[in-house]
C-alpha atoms as a PDB file:
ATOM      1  CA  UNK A   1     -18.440  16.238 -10.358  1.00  0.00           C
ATOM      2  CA  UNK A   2     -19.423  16.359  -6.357  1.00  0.00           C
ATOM      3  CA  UNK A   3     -17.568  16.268  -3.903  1.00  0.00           C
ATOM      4  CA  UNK A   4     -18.985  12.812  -3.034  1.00  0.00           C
ATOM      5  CA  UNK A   5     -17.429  11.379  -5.917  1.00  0.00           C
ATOM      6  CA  UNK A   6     -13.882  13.113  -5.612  1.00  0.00           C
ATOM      7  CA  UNK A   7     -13.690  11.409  -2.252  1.00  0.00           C
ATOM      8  CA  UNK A   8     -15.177   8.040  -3.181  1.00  0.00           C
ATOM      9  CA  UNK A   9     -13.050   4.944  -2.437  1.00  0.00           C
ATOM     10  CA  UNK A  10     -10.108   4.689  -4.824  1.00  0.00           C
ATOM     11  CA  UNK A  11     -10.176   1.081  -6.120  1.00  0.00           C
ATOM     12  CA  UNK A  12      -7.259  -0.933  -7.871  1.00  0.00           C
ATOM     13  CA  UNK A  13      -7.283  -4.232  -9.016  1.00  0.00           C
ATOM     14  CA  UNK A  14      -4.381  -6.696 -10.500  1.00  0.00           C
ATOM     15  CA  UNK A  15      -3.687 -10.404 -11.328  1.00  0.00           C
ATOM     16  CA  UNK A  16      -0.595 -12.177 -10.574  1.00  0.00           C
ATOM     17  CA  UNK A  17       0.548 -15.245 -11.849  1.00  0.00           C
ATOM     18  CA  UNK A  18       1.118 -16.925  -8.135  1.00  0.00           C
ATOM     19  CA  UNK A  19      -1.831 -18.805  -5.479  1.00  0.00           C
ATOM     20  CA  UNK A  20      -3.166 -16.509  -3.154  1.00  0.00           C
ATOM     21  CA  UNK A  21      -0.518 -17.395  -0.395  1.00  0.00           C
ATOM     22  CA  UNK A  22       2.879 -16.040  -2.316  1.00  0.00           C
ATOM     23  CA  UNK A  23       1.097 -13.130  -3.288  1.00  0.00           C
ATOM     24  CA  UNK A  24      -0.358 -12.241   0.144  1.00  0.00           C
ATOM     25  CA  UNK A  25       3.786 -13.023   1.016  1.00  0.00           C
ATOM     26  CA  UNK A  26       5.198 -11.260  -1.739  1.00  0.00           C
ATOM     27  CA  UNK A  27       3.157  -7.894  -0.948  1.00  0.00           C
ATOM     28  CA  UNK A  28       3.572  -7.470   3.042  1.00  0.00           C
ATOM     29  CA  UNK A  29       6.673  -9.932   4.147  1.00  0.00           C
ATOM     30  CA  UNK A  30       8.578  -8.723   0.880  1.00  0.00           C
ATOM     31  CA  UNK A  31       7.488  -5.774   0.640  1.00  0.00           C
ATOM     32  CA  UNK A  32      11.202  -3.822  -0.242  1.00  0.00           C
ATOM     33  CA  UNK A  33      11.581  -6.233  -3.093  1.00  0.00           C
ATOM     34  CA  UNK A  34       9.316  -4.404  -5.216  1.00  0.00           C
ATOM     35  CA  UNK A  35       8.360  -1.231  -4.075  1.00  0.00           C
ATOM     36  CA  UNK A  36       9.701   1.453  -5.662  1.00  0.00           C
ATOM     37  CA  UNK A  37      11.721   3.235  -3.436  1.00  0.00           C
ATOM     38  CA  UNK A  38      13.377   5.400  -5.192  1.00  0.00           C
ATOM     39  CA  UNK A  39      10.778   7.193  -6.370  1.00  0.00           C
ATOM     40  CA  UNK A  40       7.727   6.180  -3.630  1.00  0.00           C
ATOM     41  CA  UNK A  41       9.020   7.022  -0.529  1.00  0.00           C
ATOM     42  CA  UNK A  42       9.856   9.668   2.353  1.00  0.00           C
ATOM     43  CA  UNK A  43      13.989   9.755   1.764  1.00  0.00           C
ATOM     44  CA  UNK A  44      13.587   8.938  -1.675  1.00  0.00           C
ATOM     45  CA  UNK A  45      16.683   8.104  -2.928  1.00  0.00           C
ATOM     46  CA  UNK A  46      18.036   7.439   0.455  1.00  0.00           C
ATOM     47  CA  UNK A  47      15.956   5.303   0.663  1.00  0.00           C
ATOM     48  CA  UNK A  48      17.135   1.726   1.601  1.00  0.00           C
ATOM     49  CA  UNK A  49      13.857  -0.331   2.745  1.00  0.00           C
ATOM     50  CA  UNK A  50      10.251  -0.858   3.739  1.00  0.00           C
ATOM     51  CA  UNK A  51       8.684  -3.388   6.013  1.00  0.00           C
ATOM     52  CA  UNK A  52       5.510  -4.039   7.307  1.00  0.00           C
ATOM     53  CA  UNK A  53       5.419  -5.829  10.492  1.00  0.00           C
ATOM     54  CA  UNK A  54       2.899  -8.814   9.941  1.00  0.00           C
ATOM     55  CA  UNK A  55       0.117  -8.438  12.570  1.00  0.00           C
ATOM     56  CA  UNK A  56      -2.306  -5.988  13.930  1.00  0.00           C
ATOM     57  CA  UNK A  57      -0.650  -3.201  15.448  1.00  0.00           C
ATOM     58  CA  UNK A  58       2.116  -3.772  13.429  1.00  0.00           C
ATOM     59  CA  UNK A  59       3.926  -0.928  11.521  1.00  0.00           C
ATOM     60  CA  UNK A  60       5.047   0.057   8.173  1.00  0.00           C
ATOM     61  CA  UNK A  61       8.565   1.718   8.239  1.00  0.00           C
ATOM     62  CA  UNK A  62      10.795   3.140   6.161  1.00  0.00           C
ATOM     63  CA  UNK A  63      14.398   2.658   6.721  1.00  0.00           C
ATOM     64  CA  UNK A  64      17.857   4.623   5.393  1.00  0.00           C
ATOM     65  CA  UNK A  65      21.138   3.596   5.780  1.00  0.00           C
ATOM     66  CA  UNK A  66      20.857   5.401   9.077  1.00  0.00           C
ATOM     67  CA  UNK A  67      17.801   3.849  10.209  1.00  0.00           C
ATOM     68  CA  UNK A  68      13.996   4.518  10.760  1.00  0.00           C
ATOM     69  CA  UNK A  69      13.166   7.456   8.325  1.00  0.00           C
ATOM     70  CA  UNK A  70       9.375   7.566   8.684  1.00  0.00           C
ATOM     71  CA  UNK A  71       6.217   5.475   9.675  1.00  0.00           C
ATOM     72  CA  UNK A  72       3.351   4.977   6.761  1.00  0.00           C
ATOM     73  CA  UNK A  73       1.183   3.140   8.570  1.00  0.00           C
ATOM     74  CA  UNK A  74      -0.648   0.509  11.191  1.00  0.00           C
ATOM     75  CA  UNK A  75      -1.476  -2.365  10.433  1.00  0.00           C
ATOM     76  CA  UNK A  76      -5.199  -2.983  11.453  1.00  0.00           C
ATOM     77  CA  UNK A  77      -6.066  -6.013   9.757  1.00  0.00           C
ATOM     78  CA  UNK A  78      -4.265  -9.187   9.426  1.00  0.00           C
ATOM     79  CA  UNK A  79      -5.763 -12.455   7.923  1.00  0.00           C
ATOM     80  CA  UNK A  80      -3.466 -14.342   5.974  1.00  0.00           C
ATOM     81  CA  UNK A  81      -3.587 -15.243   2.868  1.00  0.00           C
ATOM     82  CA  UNK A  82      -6.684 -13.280   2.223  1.00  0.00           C
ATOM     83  CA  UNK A  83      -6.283  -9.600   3.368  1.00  0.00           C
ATOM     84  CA  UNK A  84      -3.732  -7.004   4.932  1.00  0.00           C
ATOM     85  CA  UNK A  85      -5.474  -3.211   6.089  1.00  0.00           C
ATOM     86  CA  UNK A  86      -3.891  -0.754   7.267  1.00  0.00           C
ATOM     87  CA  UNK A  87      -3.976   3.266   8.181  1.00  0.00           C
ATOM     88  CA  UNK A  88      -1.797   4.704   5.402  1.00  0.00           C
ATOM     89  CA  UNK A  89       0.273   8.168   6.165  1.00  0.00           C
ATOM     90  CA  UNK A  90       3.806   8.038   4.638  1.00  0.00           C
ATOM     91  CA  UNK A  91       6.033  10.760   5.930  1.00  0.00           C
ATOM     92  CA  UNK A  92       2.167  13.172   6.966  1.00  0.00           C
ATOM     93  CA  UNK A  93       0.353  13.934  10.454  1.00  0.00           C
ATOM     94  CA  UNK A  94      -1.095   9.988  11.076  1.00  0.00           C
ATOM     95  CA  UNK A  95      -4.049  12.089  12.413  1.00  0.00           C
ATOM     96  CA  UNK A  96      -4.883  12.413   8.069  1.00  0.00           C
ATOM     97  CA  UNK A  97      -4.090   8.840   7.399  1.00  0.00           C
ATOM     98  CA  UNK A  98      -6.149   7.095   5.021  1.00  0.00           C
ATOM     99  CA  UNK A  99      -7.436   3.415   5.003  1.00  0.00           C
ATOM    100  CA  UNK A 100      -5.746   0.867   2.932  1.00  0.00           C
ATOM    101  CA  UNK A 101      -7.213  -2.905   2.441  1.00  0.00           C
ATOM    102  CA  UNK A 102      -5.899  -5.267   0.267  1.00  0.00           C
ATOM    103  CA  UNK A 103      -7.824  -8.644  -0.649  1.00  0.00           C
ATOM    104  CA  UNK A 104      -5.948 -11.284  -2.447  1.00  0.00           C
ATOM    105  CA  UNK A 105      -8.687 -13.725  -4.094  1.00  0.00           C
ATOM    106  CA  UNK A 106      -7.524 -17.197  -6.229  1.00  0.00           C
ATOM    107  CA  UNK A 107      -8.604 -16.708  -9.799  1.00  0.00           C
ATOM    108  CA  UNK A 108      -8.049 -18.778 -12.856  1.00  0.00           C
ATOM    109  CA  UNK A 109      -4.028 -18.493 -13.528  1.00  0.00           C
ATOM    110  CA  UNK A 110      -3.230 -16.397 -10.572  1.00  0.00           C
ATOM    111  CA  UNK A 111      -4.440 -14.005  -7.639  1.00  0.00           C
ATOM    112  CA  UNK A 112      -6.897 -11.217  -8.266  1.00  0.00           C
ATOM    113  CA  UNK A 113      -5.342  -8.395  -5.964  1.00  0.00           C
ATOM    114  CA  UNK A 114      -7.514  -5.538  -5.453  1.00  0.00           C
ATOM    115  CA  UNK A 115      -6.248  -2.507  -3.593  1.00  0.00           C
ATOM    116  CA  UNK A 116      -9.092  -0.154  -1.852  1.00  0.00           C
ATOM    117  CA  UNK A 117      -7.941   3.322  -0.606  1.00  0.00           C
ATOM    118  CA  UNK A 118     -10.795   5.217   1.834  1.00  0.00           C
ATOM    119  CA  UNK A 119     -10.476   8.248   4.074  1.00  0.00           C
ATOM    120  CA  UNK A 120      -9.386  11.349   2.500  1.00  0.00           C
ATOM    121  CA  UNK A 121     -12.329  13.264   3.951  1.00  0.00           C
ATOM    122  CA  UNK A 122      -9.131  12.959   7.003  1.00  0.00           C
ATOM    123  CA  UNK A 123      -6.765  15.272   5.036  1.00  0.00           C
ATOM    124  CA  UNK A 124      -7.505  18.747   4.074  1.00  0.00           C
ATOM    125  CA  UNK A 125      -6.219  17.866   0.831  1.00  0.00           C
ATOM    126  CA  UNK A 126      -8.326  15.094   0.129  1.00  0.00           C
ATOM    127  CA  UNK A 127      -9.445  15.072  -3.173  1.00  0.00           C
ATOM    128  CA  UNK A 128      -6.225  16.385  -4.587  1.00  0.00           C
ATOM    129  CA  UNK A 129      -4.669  13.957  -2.822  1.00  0.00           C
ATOM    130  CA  UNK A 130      -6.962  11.567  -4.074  1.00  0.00           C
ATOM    131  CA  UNK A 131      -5.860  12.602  -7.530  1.00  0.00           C
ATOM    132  CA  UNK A 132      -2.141  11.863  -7.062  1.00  0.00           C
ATOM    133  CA  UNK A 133      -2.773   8.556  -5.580  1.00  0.00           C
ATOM    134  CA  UNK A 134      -5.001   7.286  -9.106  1.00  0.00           C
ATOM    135  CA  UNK A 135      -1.730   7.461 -10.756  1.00  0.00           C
ATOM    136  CA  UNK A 136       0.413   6.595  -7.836  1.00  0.00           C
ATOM    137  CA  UNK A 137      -0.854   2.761  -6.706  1.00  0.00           C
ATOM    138  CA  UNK A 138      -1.006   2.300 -10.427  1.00  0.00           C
ATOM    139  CA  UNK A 139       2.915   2.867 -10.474  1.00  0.00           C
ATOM    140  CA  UNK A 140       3.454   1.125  -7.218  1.00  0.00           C
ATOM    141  CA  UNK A 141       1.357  -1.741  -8.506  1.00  0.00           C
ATOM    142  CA  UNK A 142       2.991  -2.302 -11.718  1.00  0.00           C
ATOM    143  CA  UNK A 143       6.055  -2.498  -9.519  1.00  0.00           C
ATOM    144  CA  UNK A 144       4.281  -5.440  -7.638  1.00  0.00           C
ATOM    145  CA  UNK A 145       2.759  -7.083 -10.696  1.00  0.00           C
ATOM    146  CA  UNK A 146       6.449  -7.496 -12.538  1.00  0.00           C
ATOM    147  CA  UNK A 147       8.012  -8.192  -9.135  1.00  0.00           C
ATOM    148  CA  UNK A 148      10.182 -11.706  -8.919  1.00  0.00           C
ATOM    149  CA  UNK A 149       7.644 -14.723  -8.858  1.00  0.00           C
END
């Protein structure tokens, strides 16, 4: 395998049962009611909530019962209902950060959602990083996918 494909665009895709607006909603305004925290995060089980602030320049935070924990990202595209981007570093150097860019497209019984992950030529771990994250956003996403319609 080259190194070309190691650090190729990771690419997820999922359906949910709801129009293009609630699950545009669902993923950035309500973020911290499906994300799994617990288990995805920089406090881990300290970990209390996540919110992404809905416009460019906006952040992505992670809270405790104490407060701000860490930052994840920027947000550097906003155009609801049809896609959210945004630099992606939870807890790391944002220096390293990834892309993230999420389109939300009506399909027959639901929203196609299709996650795109770029720029781990950034991080000197890049394509073991890229490894982790396969199995990760398939986690995260399953989380999103059975999430409260």
């Amino acid at each position: 395998m080259s190194v070309d494909q190691e650090l190729a665009p990771l690419v997820k895709t999922v359906v949910v049962p709801v129009g293009p607006d609630r699950a545009f909603a669902v993923f950035t305004a309500e973020m911290s009611a499906w994300w799994p925290l617990a288990t995805h995060s920089v406090a881990q089980e300290k970990a209390r909530e996540v919110r992404l602030e809905g416009a460019v320049g906006g952040r992505i935070v992670e809270y405790d019962e104490d407060g701000e924990v860490g930052s994840w990202g920027t947000v550097s595209d906003w155009d609801p209902p049809t896609s959210v981007g945004f630099t992606w570093h939870p807890g790391t150097d944002p220096q390293q950060a990834g892309h993230v860019t999420v389109t939300f497209t009506a399909v027959a019984g639901g929203t196609e959602v299709q996650l795109v992950h770029t720029g781990w030529e950034r991080r000197p771990d890049g394509a073991r990083a890229r490894a982790g994250y396969t199995a990760g956003w398939d986690y995260v996403l399953a989380h999103y996918v059975t999430g409260s319609w």
